[in-house]
Protein backbone atom coordinates (compact mmCIF):
# COMPACT_ATOMS: atom_id res chain seq x y z
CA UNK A 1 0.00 0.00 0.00
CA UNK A 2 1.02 3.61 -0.20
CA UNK A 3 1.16 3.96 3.03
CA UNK A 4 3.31 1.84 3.97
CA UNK A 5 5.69 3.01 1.50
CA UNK A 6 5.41 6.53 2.57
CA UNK A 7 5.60 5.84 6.07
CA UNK A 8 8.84 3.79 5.30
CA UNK A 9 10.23 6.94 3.12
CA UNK A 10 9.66 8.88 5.90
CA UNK A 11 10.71 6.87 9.01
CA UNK A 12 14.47 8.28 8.82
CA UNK A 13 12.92 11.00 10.22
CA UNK A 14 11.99 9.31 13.46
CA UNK A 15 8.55 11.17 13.48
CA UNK A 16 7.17 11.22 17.52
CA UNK A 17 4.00 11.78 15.99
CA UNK A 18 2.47 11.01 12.01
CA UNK A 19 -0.58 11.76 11.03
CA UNK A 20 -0.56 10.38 7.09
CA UNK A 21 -3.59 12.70 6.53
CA UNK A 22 -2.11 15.73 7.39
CA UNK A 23 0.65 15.99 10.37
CA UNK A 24 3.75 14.86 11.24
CA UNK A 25 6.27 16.33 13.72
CA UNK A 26 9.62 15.27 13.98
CA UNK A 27 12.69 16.25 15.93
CA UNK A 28 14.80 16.23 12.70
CA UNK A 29 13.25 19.10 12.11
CA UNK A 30 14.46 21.14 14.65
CA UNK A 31 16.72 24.06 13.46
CA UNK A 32 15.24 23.84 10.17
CA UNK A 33 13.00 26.46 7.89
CA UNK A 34 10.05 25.74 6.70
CA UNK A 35 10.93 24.85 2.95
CA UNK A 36 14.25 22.90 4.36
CA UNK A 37 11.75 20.51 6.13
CA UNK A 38 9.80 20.55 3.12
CA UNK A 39 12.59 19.43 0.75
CA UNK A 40 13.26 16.88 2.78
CA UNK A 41 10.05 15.66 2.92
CA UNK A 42 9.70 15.76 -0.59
CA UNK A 43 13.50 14.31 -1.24
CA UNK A 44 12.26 10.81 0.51
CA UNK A 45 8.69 10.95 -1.22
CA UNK A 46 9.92 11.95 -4.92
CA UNK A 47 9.32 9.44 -7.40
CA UNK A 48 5.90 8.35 -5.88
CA UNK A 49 4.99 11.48 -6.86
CA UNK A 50 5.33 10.34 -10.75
CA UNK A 51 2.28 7.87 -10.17
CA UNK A 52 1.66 7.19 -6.76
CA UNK A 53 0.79 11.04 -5.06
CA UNK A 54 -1.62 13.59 -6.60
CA UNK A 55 -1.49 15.53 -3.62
CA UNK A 56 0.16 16.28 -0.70
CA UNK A 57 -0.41 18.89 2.02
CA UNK A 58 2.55 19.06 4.54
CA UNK A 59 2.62 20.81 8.01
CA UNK A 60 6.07 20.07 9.56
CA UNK A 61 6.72 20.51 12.84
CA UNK A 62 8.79 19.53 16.14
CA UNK A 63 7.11 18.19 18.62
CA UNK A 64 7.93 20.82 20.86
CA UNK A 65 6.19 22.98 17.98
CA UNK A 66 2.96 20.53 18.04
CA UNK A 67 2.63 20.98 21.86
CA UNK A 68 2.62 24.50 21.65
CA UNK A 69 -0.52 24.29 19.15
């Protein structure tokens, strides 16, 4: 499934919380901008976006970020 292959893509980022609808938070993240999250994001994801992703919304956070919201 998709999924599983995104959440696989994704799991170098050891994620503390994912949310494949719409959230993930990550302490990889930390120190980063917003569109140097993104590009990593989209780094690990890229060719499923060929075939396999129409869409993708990202909000990228810390945790420390996420428990502020």
């Amino acid at each position: 499934m998709i999924e599983d292959q995104i959440k696989q893509r994704l799991a170098f980022l050891n994620p503390t919380f994912f949310n494949l609808e719409n959230e993930s938070a990550s302490e990889q993240f930390n120190g980063k901008s917003r569109m140097e999250r993104h590009r990593m994001i989209y780094k690990a994801l890229g060719d499923l976006f060929k075939n396999k992703i129409h869409a993708l919304s990202i909000k990228a956070t810390t945790e420390k970020e996420e428990q502020a919201l």
